[in-house]
C-alpha atoms as a PDB file:
ATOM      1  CA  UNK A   1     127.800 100.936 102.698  1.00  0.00           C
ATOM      2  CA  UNK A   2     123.988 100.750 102.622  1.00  0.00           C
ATOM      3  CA  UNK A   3     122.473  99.106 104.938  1.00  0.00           C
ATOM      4  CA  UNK A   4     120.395  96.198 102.900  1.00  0.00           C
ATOM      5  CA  UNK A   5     124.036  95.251 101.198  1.00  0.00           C
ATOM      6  CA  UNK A   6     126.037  94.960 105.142  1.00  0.00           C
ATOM      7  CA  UNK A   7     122.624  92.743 106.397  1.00  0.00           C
ATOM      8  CA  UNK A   8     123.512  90.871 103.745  1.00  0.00           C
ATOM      9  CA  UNK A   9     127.094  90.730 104.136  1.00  0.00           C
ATOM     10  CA  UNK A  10     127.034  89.424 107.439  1.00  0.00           C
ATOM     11  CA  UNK A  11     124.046  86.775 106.873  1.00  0.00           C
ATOM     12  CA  UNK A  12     125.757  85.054 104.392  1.00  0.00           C
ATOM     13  CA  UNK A  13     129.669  85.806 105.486  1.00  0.00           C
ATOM     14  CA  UNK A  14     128.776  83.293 108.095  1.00  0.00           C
ATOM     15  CA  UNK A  15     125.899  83.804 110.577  1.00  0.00           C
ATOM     16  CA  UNK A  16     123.509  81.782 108.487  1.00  0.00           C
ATOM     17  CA  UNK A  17     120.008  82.037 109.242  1.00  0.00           C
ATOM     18  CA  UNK A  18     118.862  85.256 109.458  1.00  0.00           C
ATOM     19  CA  UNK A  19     117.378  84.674 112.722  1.00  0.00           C
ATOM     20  CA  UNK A  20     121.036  84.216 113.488  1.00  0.00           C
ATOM     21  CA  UNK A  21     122.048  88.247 113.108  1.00  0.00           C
ATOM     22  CA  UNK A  22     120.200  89.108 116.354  1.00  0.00           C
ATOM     23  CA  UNK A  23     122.579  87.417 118.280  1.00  0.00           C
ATOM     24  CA  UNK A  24     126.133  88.324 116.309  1.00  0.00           C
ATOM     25  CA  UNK A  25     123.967  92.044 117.087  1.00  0.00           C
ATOM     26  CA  UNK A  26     124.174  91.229 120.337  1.00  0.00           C
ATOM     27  CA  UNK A  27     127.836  90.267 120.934  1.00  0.00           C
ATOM     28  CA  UNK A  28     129.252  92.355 118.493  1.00  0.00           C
ATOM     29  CA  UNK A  29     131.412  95.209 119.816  1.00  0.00           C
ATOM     30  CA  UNK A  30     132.040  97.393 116.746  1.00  0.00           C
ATOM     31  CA  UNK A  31     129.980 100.024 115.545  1.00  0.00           C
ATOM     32  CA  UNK A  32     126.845 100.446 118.111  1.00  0.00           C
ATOM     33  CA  UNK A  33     124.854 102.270 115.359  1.00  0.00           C
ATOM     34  CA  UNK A  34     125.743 100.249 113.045  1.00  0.00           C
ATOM     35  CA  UNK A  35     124.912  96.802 115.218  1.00  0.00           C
ATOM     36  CA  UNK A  36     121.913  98.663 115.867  1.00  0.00           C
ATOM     37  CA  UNK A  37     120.746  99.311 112.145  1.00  0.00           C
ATOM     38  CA  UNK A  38     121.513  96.243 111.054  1.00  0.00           C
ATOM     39  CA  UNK A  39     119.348  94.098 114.324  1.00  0.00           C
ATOM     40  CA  UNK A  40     116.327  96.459 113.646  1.00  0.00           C
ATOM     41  CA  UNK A  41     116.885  96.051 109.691  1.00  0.00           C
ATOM     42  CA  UNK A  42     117.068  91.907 110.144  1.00  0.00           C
ATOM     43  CA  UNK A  43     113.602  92.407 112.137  1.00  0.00           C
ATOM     44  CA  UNK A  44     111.492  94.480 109.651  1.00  0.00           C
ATOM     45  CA  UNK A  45     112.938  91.977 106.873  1.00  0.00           C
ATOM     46  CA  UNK A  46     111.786  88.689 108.422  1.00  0.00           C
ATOM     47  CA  UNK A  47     108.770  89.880 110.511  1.00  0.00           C
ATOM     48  CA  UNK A  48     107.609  91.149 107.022  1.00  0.00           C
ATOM     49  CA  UNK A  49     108.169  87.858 105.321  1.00  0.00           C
ATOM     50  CA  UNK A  50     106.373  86.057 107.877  1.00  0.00           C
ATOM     51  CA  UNK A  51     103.307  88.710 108.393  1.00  0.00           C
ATOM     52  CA  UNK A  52     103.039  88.450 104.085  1.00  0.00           C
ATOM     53  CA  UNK A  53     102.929  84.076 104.662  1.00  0.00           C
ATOM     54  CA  UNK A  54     100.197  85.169 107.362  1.00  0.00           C
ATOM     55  CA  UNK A  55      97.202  85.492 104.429  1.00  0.00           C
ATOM     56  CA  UNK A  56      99.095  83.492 102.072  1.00  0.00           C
ATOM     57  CA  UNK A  57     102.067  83.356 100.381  1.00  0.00           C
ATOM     58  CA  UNK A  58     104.691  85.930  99.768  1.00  0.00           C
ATOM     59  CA  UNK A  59     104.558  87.445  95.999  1.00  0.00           C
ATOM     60  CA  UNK A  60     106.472  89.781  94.559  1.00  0.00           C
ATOM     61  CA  UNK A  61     103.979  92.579  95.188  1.00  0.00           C
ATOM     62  CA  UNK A  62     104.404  92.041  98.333  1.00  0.00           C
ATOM     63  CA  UNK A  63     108.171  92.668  98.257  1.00  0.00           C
ATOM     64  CA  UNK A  64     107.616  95.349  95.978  1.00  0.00           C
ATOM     65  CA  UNK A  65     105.414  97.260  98.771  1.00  0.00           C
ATOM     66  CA  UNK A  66     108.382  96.981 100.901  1.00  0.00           C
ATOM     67  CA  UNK A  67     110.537  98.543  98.548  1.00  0.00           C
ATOM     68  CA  UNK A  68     108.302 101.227  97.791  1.00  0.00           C
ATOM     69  CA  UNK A  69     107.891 102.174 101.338  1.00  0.00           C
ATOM     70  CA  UNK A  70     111.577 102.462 102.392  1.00  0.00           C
ATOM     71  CA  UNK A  71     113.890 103.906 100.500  1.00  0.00           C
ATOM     72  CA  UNK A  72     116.688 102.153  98.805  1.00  0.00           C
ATOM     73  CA  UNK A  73     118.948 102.509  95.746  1.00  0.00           C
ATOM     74  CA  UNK A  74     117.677 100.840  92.679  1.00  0.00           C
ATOM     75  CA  UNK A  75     121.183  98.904  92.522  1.00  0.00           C
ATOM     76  CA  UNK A  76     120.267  97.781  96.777  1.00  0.00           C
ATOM     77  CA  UNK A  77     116.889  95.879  95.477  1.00  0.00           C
ATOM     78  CA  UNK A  78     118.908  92.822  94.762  1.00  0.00           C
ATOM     79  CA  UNK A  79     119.579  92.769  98.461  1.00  0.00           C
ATOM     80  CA  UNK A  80     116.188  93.326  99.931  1.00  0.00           C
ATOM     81  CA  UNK A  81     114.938  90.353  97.371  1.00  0.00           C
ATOM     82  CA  UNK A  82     117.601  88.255  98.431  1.00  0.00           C
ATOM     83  CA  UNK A  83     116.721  88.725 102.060  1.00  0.00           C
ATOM     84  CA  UNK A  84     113.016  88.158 101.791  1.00  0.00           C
ATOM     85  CA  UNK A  85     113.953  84.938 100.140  1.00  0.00           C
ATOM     86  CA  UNK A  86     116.421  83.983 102.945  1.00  0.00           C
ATOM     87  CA  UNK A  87     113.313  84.830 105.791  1.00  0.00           C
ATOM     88  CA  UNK A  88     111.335  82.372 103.965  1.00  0.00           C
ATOM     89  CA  UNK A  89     113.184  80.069 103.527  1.00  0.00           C
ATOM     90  CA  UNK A  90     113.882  79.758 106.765  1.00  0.00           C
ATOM     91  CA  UNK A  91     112.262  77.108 108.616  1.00  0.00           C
ATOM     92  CA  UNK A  92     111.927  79.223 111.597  1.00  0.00           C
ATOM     93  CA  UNK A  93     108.734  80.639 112.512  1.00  0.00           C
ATOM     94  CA  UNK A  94     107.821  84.051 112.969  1.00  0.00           C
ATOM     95  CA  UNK A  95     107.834  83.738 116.780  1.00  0.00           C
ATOM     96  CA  UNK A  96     111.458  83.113 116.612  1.00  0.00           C
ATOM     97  CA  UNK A  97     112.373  85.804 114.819  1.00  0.00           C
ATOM     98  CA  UNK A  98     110.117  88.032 117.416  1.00  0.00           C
ATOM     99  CA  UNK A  99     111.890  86.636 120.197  1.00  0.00           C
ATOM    100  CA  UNK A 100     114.966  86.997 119.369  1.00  0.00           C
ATOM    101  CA  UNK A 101     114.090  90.959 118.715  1.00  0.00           C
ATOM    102  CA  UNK A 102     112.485  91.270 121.746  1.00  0.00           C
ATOM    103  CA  UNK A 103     116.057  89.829 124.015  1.00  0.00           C
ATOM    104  CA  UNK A 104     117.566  92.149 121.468  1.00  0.00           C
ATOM    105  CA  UNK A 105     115.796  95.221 122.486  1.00  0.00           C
ATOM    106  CA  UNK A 106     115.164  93.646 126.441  1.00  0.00           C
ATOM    107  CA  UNK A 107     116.029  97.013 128.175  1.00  0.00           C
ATOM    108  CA  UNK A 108     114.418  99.298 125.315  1.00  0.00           C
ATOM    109  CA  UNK A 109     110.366  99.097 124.922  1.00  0.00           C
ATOM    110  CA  UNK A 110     110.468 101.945 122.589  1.00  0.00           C
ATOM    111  CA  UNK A 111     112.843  99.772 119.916  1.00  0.00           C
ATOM    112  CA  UNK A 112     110.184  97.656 120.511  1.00  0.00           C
ATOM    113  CA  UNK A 113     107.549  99.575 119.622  1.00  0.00           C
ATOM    114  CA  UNK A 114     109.068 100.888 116.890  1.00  0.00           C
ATOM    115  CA  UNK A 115     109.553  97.874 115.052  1.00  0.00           C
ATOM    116  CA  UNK A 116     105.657  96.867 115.563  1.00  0.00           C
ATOM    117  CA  UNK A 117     105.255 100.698 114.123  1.00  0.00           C
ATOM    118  CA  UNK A 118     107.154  99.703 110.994  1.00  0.00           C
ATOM    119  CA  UNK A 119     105.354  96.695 110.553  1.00  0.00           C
ATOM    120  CA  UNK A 120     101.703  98.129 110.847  1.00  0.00           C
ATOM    121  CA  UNK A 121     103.025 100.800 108.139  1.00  0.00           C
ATOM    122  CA  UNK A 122     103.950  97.889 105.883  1.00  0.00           C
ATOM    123  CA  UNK A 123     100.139  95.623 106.618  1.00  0.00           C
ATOM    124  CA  UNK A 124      98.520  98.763 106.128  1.00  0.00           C
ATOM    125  CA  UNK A 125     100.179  99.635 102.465  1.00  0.00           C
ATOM    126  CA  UNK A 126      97.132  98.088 100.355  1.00  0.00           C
ATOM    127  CA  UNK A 127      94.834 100.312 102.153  1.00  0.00           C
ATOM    128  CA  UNK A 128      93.516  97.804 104.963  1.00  0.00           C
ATOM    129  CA  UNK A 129      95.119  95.104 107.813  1.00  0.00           C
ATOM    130  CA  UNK A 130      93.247  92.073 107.048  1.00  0.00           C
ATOM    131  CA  UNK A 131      92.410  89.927 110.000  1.00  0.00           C
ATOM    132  CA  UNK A 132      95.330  87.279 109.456  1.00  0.00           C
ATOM    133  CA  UNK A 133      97.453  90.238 109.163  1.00  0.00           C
ATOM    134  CA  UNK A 134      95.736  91.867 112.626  1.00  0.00           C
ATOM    135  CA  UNK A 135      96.189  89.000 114.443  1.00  0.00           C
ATOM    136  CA  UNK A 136     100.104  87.858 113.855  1.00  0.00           C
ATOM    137  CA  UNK A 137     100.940  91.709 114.855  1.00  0.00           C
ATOM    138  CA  UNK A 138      98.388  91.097 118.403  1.00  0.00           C
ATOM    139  CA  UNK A 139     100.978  87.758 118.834  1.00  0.00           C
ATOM    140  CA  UNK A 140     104.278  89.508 117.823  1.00  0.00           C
ATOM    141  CA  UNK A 141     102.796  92.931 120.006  1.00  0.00           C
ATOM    142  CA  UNK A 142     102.518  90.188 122.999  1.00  0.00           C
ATOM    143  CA  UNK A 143     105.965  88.483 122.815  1.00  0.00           C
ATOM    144  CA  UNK A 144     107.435  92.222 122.837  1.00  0.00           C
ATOM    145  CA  UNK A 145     105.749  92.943 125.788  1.00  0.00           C
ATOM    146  CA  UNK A 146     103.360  95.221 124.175  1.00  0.00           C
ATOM    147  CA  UNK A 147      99.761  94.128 124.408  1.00  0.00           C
ATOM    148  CA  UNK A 148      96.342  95.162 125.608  1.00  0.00           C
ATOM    149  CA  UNK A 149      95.633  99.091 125.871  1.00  0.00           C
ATOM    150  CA  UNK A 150      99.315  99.601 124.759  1.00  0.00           C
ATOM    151  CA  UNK A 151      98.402  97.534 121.724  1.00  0.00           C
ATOM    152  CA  UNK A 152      95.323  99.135 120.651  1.00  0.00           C
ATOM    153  CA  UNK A 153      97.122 102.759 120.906  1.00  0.00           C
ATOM    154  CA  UNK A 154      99.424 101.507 118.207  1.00  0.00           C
ATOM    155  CA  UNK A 155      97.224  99.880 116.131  1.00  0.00           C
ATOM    156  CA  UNK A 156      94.877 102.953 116.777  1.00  0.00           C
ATOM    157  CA  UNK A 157      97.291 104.951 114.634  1.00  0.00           C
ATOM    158  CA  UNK A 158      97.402 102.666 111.665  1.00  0.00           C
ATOM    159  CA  UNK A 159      93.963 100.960 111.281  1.00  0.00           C
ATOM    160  CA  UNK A 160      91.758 103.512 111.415  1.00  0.00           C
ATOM    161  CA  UNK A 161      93.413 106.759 111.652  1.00  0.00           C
ATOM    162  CA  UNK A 162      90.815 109.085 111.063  1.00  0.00           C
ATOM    163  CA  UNK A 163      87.886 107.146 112.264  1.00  0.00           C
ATOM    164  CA  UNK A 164      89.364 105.793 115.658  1.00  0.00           C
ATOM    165  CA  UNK A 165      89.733 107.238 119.305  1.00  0.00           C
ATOM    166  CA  UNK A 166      91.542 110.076 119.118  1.00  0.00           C
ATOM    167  CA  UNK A 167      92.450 109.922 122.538  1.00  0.00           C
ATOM    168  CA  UNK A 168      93.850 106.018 122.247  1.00  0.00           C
ATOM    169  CA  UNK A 169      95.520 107.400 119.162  1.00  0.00           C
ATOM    170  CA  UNK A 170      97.698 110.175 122.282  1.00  0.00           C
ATOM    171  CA  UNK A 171      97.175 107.670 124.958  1.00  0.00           C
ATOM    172  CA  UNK A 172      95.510 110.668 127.064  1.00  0.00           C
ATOM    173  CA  UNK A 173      92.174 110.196 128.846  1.00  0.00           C
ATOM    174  CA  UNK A 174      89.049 111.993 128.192  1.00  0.00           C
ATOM    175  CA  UNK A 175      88.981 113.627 131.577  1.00  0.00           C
ATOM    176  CA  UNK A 176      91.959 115.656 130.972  1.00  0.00           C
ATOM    177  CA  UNK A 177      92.403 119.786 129.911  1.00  0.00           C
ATOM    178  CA  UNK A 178      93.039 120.308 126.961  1.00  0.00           C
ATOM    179  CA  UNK A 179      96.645 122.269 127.806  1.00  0.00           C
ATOM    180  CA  UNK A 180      97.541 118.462 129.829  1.00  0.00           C
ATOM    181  CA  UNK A 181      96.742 116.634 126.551  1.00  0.00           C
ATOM    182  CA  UNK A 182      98.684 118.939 124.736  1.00  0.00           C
ATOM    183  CA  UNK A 183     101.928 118.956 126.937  1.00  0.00           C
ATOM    184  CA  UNK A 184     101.425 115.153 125.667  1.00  0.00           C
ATOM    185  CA  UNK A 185     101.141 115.276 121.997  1.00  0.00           C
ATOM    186  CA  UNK A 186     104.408 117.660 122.209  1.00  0.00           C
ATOM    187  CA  UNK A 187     105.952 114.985 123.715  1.00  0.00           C
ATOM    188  CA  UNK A 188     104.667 112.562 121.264  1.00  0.00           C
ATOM    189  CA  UNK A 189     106.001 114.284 118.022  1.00  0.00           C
ATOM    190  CA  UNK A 190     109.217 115.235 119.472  1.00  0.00           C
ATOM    191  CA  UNK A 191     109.604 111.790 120.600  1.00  0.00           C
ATOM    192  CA  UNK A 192     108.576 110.983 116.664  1.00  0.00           C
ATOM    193  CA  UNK A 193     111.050 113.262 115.252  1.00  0.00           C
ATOM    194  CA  UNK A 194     113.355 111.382 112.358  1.00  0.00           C
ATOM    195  CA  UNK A 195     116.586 112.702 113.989  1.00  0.00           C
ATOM    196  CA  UNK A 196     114.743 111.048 117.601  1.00  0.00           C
ATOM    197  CA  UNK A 197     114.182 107.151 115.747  1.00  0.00           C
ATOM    198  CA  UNK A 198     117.666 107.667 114.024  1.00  0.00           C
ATOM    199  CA  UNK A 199     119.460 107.941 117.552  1.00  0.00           C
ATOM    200  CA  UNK A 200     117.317 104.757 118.558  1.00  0.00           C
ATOM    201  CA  UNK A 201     118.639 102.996 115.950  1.00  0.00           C
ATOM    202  CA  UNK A 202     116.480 103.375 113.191  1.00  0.00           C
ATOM    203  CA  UNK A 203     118.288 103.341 109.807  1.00  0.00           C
ATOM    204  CA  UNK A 204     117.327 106.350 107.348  1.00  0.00           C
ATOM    205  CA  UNK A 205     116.263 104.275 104.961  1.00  0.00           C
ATOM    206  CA  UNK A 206     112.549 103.202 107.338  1.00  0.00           C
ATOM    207  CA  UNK A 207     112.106 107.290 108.156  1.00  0.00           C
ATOM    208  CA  UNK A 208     108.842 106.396 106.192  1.00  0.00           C
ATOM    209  CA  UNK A 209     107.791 104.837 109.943  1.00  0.00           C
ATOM    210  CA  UNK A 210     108.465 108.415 111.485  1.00  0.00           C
ATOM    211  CA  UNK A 211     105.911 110.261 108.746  1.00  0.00           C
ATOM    212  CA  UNK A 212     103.097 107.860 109.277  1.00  0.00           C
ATOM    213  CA  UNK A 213     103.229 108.408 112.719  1.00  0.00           C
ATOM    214  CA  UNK A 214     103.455 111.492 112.735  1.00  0.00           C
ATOM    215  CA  UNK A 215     100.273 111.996 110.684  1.00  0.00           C
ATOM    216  CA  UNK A 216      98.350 109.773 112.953  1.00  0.00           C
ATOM    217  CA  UNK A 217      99.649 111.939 115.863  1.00  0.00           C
ATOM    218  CA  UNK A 218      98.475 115.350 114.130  1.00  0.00           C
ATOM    219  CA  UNK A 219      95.205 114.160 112.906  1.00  0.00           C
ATOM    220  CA  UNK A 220      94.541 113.049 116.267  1.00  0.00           C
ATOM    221  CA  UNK A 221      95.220 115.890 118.149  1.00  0.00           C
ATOM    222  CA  UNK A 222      93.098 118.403 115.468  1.00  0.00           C
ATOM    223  CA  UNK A 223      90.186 116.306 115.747  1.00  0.00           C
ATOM    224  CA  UNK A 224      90.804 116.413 119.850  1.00  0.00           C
ATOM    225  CA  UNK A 225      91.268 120.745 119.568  1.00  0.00           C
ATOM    226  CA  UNK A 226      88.002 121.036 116.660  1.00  0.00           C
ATOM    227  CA  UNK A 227      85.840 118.923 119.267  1.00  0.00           C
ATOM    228  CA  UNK A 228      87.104 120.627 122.335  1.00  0.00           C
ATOM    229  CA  UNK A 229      86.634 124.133 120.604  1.00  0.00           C
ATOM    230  CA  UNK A 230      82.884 123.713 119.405  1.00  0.00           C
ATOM    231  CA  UNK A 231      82.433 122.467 123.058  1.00  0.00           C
ATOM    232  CA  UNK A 232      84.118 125.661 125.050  1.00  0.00           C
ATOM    233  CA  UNK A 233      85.826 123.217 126.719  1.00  0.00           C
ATOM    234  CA  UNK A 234      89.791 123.914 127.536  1.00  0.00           C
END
């Protein structure tokens, strides 16, 4: 069963709100890949519905750009519609819904992080964050526990990938060898690997999250190995 039709089954088989589905996540002693999928589904749905409300109102471009970036079956579209609508609906702000996420994911800051990942991927889809946009993702980065340096490494990957830091992009300082920062990118992009987010609980259908990523990672460390190389410096 895809995973936009189950979300679905469950919000409206009884959990209500779809706020709700972080706690029946919780408590819910079936499949843990499956509860897991489903929680970190619930989060990119509503946290997406609520970023869209942040510079206005949510259109149906808007959930169009979702569907474009994550892959779903034309007959699952239905279900992603019918979710958006339930997330705004929803008198709940989006500080619920980012709390209840963040107890969800208490012990694991790379769940976390990987949900603010998937929502940078979907701000960044018309080519820019706008500052409505940048701002709800600094609040939702904070009630995760993910804010300051840690913040501006993430957003350093989205917002301006091939203008930023490079070196906020790895999270490596300037001062180390080239071979240290390299032992660190490996560790990056393995850590980035599709299989890697899949065991974390990342359904197949947002492997679009592991690709940008990735090509924020790469681009970062060639630009690192082209300065570094006209410079002699290892």
């Amino acid at each position: 069963m895809a995973i936009w039709q189950k979300l679905l089954q469950i919000v409206e088989g009884g959990v209500g709100a779809l706020g709700a589905v972080f706690e029946w996540a919780s408590s819910f002693i079936g499949d843990p890949e499956m509860r897991r999928q489903v929680a970190f589904s619930a989060a990119m749905i509503a946290l997406s519905a609520k970023m869209a409300k942040a510079d206005g109102v949510v259109t149906h471009d808007e959930v169009a750009t979702f569907k474009k970036l994550f892959v779903m079956q034309a007959s699952e579209e239905q279900h992603v519609a019918r979710l958006f609508d339930l997330a705004k609906q929803d008198i709940a702000g989006f500080e619920f819904y980012a709390r209840r996420i963040a107890d969800f994911y208490a012990d694991d800051r790379q769940g976390r992080e990987d949900v603010l990942d998937g929502l940078f991927v979907i701000a960044t889809a018309d080519g820019a964050v706008h500052r409505d946009e940048f701002s709800y993702l600094d609040r939702v980065g904070t009630i995760f526990g993910i804010d300051g340096l840690e913040f501006e490494r993430i957003a350093a990957r989205h917002v301006v990938p091939e203008e930023g830091d490079p070196y906020l992009v790895l999270g490596v300082d300037r001062s180390m060898t080239l071979a240290e920062i390299r032992r660190r990118y490996r560790a990056l992009v393995a850590d980035t690997h599709p299989d890697r987010l899949m065991a974390r609980g990342v359904p197949p259908e947002f492997l679009a999250i592991a690709t940008d990523k990735l090509a924020a990672i790469n681009g970062a460390m060639e630009r690192i190995e082209r300065a570094r190389g006209k410079r002699g410096r290892a």
